[in-house]
Protein backbone atom coordinates (compact mmCIF):
# COMPACT_ATOMS: atom_id res chain seq x y z
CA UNK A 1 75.72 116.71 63.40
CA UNK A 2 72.20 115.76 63.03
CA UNK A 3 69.77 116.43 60.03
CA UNK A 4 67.71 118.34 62.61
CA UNK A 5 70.63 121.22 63.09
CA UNK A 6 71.31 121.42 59.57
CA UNK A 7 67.64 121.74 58.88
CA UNK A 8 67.28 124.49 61.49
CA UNK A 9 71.04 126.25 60.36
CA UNK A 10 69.97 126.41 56.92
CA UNK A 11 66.24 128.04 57.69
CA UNK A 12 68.61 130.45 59.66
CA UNK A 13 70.67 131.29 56.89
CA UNK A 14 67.66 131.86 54.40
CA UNK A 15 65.95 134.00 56.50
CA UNK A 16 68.98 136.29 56.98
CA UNK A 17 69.57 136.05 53.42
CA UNK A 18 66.01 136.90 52.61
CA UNK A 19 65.80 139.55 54.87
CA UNK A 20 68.67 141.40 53.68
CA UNK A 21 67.51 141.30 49.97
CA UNK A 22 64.21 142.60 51.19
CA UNK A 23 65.83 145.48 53.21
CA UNK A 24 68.23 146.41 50.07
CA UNK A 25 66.07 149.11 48.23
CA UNK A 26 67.77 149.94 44.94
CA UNK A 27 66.54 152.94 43.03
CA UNK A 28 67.71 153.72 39.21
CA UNK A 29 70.16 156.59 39.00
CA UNK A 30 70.17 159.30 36.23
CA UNK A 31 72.46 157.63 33.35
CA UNK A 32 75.18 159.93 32.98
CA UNK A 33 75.06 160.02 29.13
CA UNK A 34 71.50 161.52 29.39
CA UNK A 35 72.76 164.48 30.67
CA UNK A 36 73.81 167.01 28.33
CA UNK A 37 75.59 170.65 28.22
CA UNK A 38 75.39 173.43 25.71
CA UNK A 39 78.39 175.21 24.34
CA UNK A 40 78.11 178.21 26.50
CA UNK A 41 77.34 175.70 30.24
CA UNK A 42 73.90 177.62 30.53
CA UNK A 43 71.82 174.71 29.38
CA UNK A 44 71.59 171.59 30.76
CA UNK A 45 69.22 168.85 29.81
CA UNK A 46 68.75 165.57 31.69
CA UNK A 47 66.95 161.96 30.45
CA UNK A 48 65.34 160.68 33.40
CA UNK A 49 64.95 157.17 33.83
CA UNK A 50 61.65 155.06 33.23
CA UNK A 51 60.86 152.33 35.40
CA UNK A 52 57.45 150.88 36.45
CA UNK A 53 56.83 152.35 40.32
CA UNK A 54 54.72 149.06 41.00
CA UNK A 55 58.11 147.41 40.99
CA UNK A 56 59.62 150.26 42.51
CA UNK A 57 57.07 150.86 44.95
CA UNK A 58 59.18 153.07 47.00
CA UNK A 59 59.94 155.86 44.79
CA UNK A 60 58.96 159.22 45.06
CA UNK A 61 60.22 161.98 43.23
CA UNK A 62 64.03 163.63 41.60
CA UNK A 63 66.09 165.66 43.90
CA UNK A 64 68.73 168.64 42.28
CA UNK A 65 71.05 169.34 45.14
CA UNK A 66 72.46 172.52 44.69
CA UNK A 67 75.46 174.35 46.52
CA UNK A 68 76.46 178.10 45.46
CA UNK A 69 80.50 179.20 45.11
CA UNK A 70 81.65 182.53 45.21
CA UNK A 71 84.89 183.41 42.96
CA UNK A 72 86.03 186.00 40.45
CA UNK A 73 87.25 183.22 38.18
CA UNK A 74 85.78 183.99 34.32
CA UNK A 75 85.41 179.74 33.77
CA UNK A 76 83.40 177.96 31.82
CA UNK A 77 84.26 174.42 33.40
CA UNK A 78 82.87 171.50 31.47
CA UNK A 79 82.87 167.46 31.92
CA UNK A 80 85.66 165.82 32.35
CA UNK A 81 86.01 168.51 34.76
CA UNK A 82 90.12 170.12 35.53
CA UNK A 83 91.28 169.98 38.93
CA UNK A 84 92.53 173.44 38.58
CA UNK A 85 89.38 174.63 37.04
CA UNK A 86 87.50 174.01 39.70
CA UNK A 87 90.10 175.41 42.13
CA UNK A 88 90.29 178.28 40.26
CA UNK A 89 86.71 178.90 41.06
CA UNK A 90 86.59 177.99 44.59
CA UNK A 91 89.02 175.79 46.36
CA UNK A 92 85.65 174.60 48.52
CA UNK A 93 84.23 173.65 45.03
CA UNK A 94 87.25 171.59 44.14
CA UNK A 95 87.07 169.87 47.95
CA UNK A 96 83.40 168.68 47.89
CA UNK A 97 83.53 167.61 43.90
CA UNK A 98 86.37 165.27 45.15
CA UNK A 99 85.01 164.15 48.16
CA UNK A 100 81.53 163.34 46.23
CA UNK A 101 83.23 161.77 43.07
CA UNK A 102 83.02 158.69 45.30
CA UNK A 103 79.32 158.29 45.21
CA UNK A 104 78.61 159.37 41.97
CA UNK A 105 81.37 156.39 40.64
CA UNK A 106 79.48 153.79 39.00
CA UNK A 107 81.07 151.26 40.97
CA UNK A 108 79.24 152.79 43.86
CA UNK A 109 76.16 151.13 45.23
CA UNK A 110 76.08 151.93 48.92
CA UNK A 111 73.92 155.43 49.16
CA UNK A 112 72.79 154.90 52.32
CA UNK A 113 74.72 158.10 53.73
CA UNK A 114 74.07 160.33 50.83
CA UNK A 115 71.82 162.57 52.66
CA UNK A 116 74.44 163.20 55.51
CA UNK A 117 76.93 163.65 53.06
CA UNK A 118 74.99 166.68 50.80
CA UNK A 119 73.89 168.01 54.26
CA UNK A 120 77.85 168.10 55.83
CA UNK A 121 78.67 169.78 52.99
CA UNK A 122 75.68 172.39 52.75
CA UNK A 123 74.40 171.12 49.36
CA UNK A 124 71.09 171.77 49.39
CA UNK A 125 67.76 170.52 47.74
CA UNK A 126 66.67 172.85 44.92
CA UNK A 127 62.82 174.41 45.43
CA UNK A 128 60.39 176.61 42.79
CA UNK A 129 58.94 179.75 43.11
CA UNK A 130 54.91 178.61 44.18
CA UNK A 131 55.28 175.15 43.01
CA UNK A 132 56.03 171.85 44.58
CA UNK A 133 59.23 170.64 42.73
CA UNK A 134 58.46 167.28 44.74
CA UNK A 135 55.41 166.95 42.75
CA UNK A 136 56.88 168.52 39.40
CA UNK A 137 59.80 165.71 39.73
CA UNK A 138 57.19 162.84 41.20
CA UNK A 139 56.40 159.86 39.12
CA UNK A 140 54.63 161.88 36.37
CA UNK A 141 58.22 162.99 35.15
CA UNK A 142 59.27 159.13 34.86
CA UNK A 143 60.93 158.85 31.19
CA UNK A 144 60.76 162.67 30.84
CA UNK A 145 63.63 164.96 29.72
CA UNK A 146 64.06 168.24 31.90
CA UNK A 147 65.98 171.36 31.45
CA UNK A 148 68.05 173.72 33.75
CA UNK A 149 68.26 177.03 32.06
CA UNK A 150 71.04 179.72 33.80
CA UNK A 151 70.76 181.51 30.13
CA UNK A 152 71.93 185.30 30.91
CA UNK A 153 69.23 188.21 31.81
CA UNK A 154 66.33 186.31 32.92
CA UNK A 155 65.84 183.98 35.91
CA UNK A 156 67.07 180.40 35.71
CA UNK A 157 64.53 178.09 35.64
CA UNK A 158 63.89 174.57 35.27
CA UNK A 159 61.57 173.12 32.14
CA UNK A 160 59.67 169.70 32.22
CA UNK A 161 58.54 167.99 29.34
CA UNK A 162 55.08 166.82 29.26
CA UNK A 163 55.26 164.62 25.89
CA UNK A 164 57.51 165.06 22.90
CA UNK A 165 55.21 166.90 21.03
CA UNK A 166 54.29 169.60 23.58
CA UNK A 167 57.00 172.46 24.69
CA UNK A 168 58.08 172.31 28.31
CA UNK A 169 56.69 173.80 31.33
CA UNK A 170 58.83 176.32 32.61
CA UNK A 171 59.07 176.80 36.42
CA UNK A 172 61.85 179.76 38.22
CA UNK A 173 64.45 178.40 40.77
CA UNK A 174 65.10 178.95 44.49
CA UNK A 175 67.55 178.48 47.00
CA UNK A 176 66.51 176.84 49.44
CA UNK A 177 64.33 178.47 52.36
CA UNK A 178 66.43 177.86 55.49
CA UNK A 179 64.29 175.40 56.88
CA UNK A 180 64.34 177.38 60.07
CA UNK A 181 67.95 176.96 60.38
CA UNK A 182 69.02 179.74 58.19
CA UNK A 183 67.76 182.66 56.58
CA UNK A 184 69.17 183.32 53.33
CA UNK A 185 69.23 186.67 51.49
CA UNK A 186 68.26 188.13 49.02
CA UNK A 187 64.80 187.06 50.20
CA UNK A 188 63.51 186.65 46.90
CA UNK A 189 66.04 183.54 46.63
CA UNK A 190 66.35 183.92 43.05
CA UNK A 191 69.60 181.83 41.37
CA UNK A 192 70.77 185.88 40.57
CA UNK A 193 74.56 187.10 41.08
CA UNK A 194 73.54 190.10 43.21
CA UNK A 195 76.01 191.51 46.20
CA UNK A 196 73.71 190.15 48.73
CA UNK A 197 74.38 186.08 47.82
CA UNK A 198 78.38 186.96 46.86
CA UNK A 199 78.88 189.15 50.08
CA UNK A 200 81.62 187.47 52.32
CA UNK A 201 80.02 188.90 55.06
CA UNK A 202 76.69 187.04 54.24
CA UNK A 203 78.22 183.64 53.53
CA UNK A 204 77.49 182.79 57.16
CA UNK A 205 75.91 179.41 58.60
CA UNK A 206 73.35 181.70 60.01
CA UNK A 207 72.38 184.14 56.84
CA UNK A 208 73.28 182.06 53.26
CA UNK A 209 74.35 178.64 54.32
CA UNK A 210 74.03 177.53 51.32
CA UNK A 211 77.14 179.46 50.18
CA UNK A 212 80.69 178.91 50.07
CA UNK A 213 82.72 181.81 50.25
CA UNK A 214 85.97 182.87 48.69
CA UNK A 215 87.64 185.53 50.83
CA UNK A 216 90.49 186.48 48.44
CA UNK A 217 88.00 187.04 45.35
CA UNK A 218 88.34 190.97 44.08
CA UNK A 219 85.77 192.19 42.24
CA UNK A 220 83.95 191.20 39.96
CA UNK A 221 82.92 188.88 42.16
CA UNK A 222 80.83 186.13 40.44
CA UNK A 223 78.93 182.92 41.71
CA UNK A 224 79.00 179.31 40.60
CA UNK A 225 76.52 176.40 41.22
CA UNK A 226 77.49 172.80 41.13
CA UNK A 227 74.46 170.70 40.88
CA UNK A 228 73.47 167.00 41.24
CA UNK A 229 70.58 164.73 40.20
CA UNK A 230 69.40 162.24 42.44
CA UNK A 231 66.46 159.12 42.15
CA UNK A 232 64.79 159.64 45.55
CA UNK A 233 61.95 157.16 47.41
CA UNK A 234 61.54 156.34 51.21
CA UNK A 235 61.10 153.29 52.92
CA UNK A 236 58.69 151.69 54.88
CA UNK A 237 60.18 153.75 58.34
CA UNK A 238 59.80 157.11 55.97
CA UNK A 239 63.54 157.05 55.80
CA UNK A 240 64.99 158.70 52.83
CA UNK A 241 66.55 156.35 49.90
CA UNK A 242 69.08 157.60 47.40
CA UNK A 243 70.37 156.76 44.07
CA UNK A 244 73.94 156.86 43.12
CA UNK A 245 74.04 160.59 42.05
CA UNK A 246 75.05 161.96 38.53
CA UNK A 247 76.46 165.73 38.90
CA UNK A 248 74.82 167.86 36.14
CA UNK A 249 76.67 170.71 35.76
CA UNK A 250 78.77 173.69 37.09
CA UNK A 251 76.99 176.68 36.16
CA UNK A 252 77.76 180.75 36.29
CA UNK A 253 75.07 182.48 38.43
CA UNK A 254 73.60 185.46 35.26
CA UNK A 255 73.22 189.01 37.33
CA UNK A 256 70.20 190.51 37.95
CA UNK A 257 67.99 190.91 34.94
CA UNK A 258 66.74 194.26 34.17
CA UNK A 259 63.53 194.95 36.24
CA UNK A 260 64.25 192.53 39.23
């Protein structure tokens, strides 16, 4: 063969090569020992990662995906979590935590399908009440710790530090708005145990979608949410990128505070 083909095989082979490194977009996930739980599983607090966005040009903000369990399980279910713990809540619960345990694995690197994969199993993306959390979570939060507060008889609500010597800014959680697609109740969308989101006959893919039902729960019925943390960007086609995700916690919905 003559120096000619191997000339023009090899350019071949480093522009395939080259080309595939460029179209590999890696984004820092959210170390798992950063995130930690209170006694009680009300309190979470998460380290995010720092990284300069001039290298990681694509970056754009922290996603929570959220998705909401009805049981009348009294648990408090902490990491390493029990397979029968989270059965005992919601046998839906115990199916997607499996099923997701794949791509939060550190040995995972392929995220490409982690959007499809929240979506088919109606986790959703977490939103404030009158604030952008796209811009609360953007590259402002880089290196920041954050909170996730389901303390009993207020709101839960999620806290950003701004430094280490200020206190955080506290801003109130909401299920997700439907998107068109669904429209969930109670309209408020509050993260409150009320007999609107733990109603069977609401837990429909047209009324609160982003609920997973347990038919055989007797009352008290309660209502669980598993949530993840994910590094989010988009590339140059405005398609989503992903992280590997870290799950943050499982954590008891509080009922409606006096006054709401």
């Amino acid at each position: 063969m003559s120096k000619t083909v191997f000339a023009v095989l090899g350019g071949l082979l480093l522009f395939v090569v080259s080309c595939g490194m460029e179209d590999y977009l890696y984004l820092n996930p959210v170390d798992e020992g950063g995130v930690r739980l209170d006694a009680f599983n009300t309190t979470a607090t998460v380290s995010l990662p720092n990284f300069s966005t001039s290298e990681y040009y694509y970056f754009t903000h922290f996603s929570l995906f959220y998705r909401i369990y009805v049981s009348d399980a009294n648990i408090i279910a902490t990491y390493p979590y029990s397979s029968s713990d989270l059965y005992a809540i919601n046998s839906s619960l115990s199916s997607d935590f499996s099923a997701l345990s794949y791509y939060t694995s550190s040995t995972t690197t392929v995220t490409t399908n982690l959007g499809s994969q929240f979506s088919s199993r109606r986790y959703y993306a977490l939103e404030l009440e009158n604030r952008d959390i796209e811009n609360i979570l953007s590259s402002s939060s880089l290196g920041r710790q954050i909170t996730l507060d389901f303390t009993p008889g207020r709101a839960p609500v999620l806290g950003v530090s701004t430094s280490s010597a200020t206190p955080p800014d506290f801003y109130t959680l909401r299920r997700t708005g439907g998107e068109g697609n669904f429209r969930p109740v109670p309209s408020d969308r509050l993260f409150f145990n009320t007999q609107d989101l733990n109603s069977s006959a609401n837990a429909t893919a047209l009324i609160n979608n982003d609920v997973a039902d347990k038919s055989s729960a007797v009352a008290p019925r309660r209502t669980y949410a598993s949530i993840y943390i994910v590094t989010t960007g988009r590339d140059t086609n405005f398609t989503p990128l992903y992280s590997r995700p870290t799950h943050v916690g499982i954590f008891s919905l509080p009922d409606t505070a006096a006054g709401q």
